[in-house]
N, C-alpha and C. Protein backbone atom coordinates (compact mmCIF):
# COMPACT_ATOMS: atom_id res chain seq x y z
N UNK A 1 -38.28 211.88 232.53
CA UNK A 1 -39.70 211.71 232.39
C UNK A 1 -40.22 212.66 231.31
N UNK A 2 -41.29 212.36 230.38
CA UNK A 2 -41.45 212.61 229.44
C UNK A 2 -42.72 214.40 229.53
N UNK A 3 -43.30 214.83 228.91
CA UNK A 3 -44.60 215.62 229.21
C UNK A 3 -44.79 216.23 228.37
N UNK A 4 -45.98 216.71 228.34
CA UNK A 4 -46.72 217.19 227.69
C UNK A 4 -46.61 218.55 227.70
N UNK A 5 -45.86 219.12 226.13
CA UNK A 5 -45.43 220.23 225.47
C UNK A 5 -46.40 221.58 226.41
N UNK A 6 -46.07 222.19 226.82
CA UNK A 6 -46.48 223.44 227.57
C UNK A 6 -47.30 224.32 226.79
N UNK A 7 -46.87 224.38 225.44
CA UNK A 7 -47.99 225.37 224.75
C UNK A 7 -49.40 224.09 224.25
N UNK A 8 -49.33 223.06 224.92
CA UNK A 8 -50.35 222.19 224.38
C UNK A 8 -51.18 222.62 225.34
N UNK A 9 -50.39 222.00 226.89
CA UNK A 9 -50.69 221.65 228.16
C UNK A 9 -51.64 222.93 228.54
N UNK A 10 -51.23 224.00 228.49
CA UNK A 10 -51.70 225.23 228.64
C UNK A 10 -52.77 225.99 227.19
N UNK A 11 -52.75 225.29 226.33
CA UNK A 11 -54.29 225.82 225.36
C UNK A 11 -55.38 225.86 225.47
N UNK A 12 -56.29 226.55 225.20
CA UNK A 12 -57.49 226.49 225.11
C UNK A 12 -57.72 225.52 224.86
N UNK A 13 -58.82 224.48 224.72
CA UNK A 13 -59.31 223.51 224.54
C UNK A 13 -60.78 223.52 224.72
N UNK A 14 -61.97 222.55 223.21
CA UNK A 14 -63.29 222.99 223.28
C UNK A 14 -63.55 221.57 223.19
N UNK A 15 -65.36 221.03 223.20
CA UNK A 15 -65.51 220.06 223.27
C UNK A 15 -66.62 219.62 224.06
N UNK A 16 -67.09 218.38 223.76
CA UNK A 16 -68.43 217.71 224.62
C UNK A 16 -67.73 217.89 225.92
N UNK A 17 -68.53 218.32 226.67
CA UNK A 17 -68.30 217.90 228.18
C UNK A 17 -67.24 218.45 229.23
N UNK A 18 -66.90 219.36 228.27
CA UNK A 18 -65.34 219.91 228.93
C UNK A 18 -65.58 220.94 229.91
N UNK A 19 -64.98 220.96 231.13
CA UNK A 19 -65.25 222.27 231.61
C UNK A 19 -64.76 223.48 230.78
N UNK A 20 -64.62 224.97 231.23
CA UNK A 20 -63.83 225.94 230.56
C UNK A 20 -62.51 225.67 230.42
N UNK A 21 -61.69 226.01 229.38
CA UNK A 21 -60.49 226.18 229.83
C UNK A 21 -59.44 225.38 229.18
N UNK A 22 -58.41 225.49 229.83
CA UNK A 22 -57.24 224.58 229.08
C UNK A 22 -57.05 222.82 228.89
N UNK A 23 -56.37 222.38 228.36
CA UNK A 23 -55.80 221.23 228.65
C UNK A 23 -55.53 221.03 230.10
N UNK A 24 -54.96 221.62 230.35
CA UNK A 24 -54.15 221.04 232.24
C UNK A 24 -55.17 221.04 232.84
N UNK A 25 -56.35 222.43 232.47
CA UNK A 25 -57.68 222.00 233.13
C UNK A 25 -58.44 220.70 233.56
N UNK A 26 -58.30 220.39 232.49
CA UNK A 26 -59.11 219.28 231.96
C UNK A 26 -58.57 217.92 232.57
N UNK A 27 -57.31 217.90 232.59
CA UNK A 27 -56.72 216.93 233.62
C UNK A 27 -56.48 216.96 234.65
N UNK A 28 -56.59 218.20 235.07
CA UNK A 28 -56.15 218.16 236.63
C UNK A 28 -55.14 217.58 237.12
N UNK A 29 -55.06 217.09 238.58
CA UNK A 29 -54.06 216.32 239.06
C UNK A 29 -54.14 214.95 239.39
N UNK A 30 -54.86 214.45 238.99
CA UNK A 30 -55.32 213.12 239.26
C UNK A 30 -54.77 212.25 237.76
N UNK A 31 -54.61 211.34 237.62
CA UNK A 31 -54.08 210.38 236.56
C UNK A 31 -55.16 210.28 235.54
N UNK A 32 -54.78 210.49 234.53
CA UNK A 32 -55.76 210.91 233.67
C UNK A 32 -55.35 209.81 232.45
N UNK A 33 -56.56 209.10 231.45
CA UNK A 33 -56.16 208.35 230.07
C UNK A 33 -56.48 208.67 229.07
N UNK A 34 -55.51 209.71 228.30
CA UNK A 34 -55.54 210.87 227.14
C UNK A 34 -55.71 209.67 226.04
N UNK A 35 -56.58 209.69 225.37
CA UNK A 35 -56.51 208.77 224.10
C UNK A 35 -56.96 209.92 223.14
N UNK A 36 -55.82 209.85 222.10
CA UNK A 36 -56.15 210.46 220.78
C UNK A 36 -56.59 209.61 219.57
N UNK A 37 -57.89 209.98 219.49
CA UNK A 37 -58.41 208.36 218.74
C UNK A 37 -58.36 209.01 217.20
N UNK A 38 -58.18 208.13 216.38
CA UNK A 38 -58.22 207.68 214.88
C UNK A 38 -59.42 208.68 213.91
N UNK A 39 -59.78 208.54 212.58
CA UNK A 39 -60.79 209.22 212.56
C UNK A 39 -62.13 208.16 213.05
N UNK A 40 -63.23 208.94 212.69
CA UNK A 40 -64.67 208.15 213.42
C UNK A 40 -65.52 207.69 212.62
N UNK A 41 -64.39 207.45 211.34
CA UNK A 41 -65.36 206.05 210.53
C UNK A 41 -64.35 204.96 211.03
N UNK A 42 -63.39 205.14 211.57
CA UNK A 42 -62.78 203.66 211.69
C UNK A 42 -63.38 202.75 213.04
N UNK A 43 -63.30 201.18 212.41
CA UNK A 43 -63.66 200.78 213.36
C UNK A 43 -62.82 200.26 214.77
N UNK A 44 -62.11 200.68 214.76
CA UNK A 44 -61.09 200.23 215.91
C UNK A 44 -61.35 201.99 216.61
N UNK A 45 -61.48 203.05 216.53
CA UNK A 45 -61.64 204.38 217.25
C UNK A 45 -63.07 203.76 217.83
N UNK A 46 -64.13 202.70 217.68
CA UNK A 46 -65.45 202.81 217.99
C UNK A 46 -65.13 201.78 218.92
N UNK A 47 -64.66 200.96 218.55
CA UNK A 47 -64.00 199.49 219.47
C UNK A 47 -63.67 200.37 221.02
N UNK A 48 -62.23 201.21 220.94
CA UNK A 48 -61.99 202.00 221.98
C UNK A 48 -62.77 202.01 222.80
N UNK A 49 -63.49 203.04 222.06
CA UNK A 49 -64.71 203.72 222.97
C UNK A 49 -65.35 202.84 223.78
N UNK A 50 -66.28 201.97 223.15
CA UNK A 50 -66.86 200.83 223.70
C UNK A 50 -66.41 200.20 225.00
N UNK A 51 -64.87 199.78 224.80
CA UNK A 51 -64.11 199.11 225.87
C UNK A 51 -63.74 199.90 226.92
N UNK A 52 -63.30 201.23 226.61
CA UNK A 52 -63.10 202.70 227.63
C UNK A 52 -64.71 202.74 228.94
N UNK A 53 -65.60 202.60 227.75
CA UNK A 53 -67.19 203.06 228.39
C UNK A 53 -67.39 201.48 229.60
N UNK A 54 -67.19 201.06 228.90
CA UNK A 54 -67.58 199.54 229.64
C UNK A 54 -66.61 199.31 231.06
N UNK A 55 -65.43 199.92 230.91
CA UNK A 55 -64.32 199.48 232.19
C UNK A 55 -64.24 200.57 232.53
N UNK A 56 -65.02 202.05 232.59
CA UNK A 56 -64.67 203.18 233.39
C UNK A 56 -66.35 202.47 234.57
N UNK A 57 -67.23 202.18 233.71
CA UNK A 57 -68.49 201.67 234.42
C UNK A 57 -68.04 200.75 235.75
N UNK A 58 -67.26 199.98 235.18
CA UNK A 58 -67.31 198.43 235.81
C UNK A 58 -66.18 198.67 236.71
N UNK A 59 -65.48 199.61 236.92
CA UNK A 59 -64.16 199.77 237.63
C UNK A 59 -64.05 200.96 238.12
N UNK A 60 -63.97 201.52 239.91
CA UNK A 60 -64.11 202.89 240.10
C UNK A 60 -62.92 203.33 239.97
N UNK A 61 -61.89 202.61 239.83
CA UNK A 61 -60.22 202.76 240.00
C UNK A 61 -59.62 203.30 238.56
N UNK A 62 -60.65 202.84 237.59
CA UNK A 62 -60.07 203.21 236.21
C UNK A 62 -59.84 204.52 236.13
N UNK A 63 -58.86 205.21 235.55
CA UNK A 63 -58.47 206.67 235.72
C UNK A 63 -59.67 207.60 234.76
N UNK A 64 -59.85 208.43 235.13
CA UNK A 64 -60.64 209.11 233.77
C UNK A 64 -60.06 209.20 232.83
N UNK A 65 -60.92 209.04 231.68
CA UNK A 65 -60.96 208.70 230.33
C UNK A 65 -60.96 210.35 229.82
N UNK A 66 -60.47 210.81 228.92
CA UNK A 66 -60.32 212.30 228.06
C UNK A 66 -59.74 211.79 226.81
N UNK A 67 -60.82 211.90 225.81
CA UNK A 67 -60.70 211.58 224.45
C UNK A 67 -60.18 213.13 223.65
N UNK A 68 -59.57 212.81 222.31
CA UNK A 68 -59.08 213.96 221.65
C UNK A 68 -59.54 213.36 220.26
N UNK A 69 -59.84 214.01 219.83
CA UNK A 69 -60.87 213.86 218.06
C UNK A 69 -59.96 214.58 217.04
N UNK A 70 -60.17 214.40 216.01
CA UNK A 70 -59.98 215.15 214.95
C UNK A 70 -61.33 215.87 214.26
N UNK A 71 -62.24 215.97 214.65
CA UNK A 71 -63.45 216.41 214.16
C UNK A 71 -64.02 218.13 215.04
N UNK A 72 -64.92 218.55 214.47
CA UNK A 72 -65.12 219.51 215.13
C UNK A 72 -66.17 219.68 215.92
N UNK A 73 -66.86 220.79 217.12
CA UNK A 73 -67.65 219.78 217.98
C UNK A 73 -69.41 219.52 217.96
N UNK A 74 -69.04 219.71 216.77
CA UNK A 74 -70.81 219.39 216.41
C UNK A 74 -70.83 217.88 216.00
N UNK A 75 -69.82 217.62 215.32
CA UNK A 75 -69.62 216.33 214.96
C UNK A 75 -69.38 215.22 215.63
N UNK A 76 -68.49 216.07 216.72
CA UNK A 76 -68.42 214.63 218.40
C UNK A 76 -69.26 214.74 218.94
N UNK A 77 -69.96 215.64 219.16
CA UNK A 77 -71.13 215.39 220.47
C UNK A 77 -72.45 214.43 219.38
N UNK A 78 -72.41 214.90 218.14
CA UNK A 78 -73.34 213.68 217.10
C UNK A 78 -72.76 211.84 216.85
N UNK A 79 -71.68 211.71 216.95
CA UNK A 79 -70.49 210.76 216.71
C UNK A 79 -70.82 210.13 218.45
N UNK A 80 -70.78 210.82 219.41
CA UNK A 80 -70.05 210.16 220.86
C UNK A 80 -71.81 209.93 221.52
N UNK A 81 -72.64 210.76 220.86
CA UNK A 81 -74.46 210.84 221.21
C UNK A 81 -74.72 209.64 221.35
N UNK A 82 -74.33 208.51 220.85
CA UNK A 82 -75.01 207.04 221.08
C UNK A 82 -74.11 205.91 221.65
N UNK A 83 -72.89 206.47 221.59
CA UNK A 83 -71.48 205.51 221.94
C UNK A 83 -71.40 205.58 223.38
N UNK A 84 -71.35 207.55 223.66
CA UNK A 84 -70.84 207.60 225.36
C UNK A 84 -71.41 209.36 225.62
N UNK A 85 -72.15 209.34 225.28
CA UNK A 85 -72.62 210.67 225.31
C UNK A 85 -72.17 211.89 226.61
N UNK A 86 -71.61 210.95 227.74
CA UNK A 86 -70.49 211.68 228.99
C UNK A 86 -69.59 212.04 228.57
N UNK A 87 -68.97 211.19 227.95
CA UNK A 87 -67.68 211.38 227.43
C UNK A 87 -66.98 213.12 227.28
N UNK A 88 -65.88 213.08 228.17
CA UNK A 88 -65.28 214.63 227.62
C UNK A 88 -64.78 214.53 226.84
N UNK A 89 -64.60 215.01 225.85
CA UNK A 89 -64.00 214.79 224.36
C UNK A 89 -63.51 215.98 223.73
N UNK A 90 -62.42 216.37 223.83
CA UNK A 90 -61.58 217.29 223.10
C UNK A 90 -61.38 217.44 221.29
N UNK A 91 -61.66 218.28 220.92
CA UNK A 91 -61.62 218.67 219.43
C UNK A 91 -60.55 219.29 218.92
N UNK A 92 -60.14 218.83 218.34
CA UNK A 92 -58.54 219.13 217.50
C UNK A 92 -58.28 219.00 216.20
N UNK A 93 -58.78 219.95 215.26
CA UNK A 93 -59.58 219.13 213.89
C UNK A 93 -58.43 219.63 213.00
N UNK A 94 -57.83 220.51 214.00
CA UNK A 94 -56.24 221.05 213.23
C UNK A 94 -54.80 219.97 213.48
N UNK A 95 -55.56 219.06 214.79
CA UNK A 95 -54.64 217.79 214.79
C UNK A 95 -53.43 218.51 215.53
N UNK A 96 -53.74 219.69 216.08
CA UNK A 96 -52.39 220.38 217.08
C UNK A 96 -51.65 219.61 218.33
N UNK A 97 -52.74 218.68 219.24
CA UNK A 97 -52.41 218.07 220.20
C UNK A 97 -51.80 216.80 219.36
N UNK A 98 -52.21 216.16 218.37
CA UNK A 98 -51.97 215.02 218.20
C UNK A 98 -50.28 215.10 217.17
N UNK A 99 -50.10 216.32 216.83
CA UNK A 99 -48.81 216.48 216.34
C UNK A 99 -47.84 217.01 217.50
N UNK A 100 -48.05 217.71 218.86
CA UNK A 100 -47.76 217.96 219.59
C UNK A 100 -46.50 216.58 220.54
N UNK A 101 -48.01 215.74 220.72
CA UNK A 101 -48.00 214.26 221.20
C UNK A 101 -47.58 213.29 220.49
N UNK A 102 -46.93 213.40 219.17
CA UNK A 102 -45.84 212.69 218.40
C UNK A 102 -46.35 212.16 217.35
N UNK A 103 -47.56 212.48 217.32
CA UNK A 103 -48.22 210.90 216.78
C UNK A 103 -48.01 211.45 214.66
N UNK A 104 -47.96 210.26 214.31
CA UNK A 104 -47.96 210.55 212.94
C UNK A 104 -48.71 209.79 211.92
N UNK A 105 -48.35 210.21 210.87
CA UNK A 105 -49.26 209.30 209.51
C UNK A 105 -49.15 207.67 209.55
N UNK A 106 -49.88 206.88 209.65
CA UNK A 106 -49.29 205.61 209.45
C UNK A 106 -48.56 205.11 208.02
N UNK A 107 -47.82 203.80 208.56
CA UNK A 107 -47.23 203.54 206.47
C UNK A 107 -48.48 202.39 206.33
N UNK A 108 -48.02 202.29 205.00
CA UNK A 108 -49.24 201.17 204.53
C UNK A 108 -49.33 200.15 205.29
N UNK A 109 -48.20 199.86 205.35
CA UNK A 109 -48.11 198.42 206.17
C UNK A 109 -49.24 198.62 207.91
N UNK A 110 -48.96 199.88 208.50
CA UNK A 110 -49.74 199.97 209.64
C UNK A 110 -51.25 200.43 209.19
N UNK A 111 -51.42 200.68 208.37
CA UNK A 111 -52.73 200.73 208.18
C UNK A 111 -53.69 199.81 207.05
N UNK A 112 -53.05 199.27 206.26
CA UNK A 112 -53.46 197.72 205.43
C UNK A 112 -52.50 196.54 205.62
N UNK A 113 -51.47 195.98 206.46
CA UNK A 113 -51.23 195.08 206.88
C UNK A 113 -52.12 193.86 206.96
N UNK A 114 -50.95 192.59 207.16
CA UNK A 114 -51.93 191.58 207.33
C UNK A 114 -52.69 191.72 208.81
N UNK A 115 -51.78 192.18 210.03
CA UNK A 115 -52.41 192.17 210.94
C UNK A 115 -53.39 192.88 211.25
N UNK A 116 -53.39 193.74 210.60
CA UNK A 116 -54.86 195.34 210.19
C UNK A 116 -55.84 194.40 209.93
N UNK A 117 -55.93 192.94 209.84
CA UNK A 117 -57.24 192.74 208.78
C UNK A 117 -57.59 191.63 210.00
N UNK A 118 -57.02 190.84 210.37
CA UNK A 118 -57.13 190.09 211.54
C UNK A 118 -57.86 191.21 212.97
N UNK A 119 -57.54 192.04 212.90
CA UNK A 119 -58.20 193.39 213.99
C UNK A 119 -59.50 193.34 213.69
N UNK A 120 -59.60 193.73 212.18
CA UNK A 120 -60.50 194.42 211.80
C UNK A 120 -61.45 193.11 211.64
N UNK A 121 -61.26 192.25 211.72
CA UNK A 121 -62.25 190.80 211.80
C UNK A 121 -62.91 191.22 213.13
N UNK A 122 -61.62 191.58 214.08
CA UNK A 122 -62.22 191.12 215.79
C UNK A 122 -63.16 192.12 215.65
N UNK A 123 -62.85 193.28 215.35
CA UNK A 123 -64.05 194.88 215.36
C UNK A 123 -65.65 194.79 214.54
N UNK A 124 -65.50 194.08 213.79
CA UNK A 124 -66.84 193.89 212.93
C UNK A 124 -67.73 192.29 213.74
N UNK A 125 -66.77 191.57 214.26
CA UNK A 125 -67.50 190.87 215.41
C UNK A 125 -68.27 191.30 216.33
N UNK A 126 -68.05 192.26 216.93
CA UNK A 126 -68.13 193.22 217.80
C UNK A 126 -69.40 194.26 216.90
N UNK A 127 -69.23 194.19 215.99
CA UNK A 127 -70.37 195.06 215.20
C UNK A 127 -69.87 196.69 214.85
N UNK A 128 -68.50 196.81 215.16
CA UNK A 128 -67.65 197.83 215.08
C UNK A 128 -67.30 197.86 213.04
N UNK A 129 -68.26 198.60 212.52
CA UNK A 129 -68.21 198.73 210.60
C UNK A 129 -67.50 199.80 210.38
N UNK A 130 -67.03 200.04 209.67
CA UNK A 130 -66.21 201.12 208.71
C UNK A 130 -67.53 202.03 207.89
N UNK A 131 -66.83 203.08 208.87
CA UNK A 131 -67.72 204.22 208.08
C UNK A 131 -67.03 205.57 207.71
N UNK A 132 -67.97 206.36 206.98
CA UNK A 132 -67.24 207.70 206.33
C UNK A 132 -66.13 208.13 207.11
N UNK A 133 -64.57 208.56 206.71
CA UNK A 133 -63.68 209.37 207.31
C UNK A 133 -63.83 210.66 207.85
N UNK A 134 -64.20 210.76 209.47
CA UNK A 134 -64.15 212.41 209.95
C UNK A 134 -62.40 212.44 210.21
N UNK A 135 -62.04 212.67 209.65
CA UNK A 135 -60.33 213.18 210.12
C UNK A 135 -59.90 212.51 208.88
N UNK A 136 -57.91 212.68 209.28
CA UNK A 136 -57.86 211.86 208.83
C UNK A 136 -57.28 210.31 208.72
N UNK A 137 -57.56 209.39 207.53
CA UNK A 137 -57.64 207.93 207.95
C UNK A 137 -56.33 207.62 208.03
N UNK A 138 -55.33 208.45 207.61
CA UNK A 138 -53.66 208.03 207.89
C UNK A 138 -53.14 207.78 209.12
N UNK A 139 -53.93 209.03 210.09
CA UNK A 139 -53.08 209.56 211.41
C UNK A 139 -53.60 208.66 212.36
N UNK A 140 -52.28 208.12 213.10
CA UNK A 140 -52.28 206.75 213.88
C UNK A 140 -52.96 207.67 215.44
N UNK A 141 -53.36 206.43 216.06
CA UNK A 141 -53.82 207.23 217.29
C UNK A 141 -53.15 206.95 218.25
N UNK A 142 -53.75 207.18 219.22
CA UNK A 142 -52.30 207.37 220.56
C UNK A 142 -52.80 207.24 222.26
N UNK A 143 -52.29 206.68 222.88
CA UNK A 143 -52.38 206.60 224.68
C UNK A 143 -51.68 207.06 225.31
N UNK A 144 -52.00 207.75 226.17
CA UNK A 144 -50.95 208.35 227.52
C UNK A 144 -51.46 208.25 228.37
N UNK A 145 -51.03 207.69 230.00
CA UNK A 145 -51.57 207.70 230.87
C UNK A 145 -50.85 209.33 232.03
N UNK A 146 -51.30 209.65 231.88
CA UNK A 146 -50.91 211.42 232.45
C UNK A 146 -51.38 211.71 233.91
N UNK A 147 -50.30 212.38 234.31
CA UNK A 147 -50.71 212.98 235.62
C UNK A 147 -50.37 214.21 235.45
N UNK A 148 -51.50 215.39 235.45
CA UNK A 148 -51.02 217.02 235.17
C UNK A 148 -50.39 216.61 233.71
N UNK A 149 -48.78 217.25 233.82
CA UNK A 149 -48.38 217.33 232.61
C UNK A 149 -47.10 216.32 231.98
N UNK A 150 -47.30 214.86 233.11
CA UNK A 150 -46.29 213.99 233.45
C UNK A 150 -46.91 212.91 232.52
N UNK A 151 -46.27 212.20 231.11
CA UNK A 151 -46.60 211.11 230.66
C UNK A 151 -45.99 210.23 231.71
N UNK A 152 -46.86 209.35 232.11
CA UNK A 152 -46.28 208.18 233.31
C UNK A 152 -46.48 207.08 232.46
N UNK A 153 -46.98 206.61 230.77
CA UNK A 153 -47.13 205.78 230.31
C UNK A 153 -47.97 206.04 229.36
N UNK A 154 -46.92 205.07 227.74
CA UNK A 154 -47.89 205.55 226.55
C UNK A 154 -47.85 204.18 226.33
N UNK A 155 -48.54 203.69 224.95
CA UNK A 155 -48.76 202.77 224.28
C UNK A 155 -48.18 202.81 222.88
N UNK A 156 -47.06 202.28 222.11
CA UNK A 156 -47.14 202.40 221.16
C UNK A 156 -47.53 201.66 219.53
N UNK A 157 -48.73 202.12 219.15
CA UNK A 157 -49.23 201.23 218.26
C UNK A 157 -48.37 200.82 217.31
N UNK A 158 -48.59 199.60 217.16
CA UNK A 158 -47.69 198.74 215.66
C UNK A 158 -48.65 199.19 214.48
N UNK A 159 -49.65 199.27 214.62
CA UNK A 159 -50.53 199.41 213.48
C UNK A 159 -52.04 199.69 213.85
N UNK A 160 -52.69 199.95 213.08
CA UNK A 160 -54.22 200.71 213.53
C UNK A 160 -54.98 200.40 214.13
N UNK A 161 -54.96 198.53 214.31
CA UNK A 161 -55.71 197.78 214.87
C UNK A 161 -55.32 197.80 216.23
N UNK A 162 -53.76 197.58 216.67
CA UNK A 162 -53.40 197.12 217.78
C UNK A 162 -54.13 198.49 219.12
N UNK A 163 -53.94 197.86 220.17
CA UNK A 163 -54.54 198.50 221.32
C UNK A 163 -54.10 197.65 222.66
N UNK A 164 -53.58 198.87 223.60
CA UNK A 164 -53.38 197.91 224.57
C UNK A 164 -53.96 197.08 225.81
N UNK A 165 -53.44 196.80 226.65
CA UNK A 165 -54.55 195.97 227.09
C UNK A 165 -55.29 196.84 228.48
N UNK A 166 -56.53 196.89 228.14
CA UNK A 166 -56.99 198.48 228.38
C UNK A 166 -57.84 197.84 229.69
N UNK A 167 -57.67 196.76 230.14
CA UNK A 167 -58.13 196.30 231.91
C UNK A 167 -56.82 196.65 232.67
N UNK A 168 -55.93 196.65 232.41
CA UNK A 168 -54.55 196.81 232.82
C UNK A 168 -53.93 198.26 233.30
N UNK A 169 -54.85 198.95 232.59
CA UNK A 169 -54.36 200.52 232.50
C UNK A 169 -54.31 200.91 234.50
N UNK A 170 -55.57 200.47 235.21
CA UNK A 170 -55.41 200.86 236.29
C UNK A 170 -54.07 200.64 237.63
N UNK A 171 -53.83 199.51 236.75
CA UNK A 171 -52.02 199.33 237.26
C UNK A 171 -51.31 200.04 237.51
N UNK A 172 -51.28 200.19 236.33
CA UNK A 172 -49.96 201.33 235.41
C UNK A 172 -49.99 202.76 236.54
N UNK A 173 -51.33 203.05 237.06
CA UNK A 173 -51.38 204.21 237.15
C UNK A 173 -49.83 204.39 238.77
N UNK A 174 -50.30 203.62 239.77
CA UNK A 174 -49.25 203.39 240.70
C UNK A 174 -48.40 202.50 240.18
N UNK A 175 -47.78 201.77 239.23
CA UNK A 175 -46.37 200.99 239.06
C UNK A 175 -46.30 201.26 237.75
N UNK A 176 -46.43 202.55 237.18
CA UNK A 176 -46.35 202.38 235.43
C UNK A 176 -45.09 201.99 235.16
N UNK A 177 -44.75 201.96 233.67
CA UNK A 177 -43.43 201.68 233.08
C UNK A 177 -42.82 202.24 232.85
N UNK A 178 -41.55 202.76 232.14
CA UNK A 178 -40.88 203.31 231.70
C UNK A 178 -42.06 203.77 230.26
N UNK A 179 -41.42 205.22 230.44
CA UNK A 179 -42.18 205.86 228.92
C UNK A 179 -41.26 205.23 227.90
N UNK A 180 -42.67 205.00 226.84
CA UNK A 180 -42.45 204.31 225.49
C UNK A 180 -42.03 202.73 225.47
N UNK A 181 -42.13 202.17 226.81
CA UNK A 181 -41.82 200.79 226.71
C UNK A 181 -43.63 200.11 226.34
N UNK A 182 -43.50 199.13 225.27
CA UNK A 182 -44.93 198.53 225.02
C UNK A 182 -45.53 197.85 226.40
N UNK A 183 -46.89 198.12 225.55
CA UNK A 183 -47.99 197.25 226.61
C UNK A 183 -47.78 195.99 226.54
């Protein structure tokens, strides 16, 4: 079973909404859905949000939601002010958790692909536009469904657009999958 690097798990950590304290804080022991989102001109990081806000509402079972940014926290609590303004949202503008948590640069193909553009149709339907880069626009984003410091289930993106199927997540939490098997 997979987890979350100990000098991560155990850092300080700042941010909208956060209590004091570390990472492990912040998750506690209860099943937690770590999303390290994209920067916050893209429109698939706003898509997220949207769909996160809408099925933590509509579902008491959905695990809590703990977002991780690349921005710093004047900029998320201005960025998350009209999206989800609850939202706990972790700041990482040094990108420590998100290099920690594997995640890396995308190649062209995952970030201008044909299927990048077919996404990015569904997101601007949705009213989800491309705006200025807070982070940056290379670094792919990432899901874990966590308990304490136990990945019980990630997602791994093909490309910037993709996302998994995020009504489903409350499953996972009692029958997840094998880590790193796709959604």
């Amino acid at each position: 079973m997979q987890v979350i690097p100990s000098d991560i798990f155990n850092a300080t950590v700042d941010g909208p909404n956060l209590r004091p304290g570390t990472l492990a804080d912040q998750l506690g022991d209860e099943p937690t859905l770590l999303v390290l989102l994209r920067h916050f001109g893209c429109p698939f990081c706003r898509e997220t949000i949207e769909q996160l806000k809408k099925l933590s509402a509509a579902d008491p079972a959905y695990p809590p939601v703990l977002f991780v940014c690349q921005s710093g926290s004047a900029e998320a609590r201005d960025f998350f002010a009209t999206r989800w303004a609850e939202a706990r949202v972790i700041c990482d503008p040094d990108k420590t958790i998100y290099t920690a948590m594997g995640l890396r640069r995308g190649t062209p193909n995952q970030i201008f692909g044909v299927r990048v553009w077919a996404c990015t149709f569904r997101a601007l339907v949705k009213g989800h536009f491309l705006g200025p880069p807070v982070g940056d626009p290379w670094l792919m984003p990432g899901v874990f469904l966590v308990r304490g410091e136990r990945i019980l289930w990630m997602h791994e993106f093909q490309h910037q657009g993709d996302h998994p199927d995020w009504a489903a997540i409350p499953g996972r939490v009692n029958s997840p999958q094998r880590h790193g098997e796709r959604s």
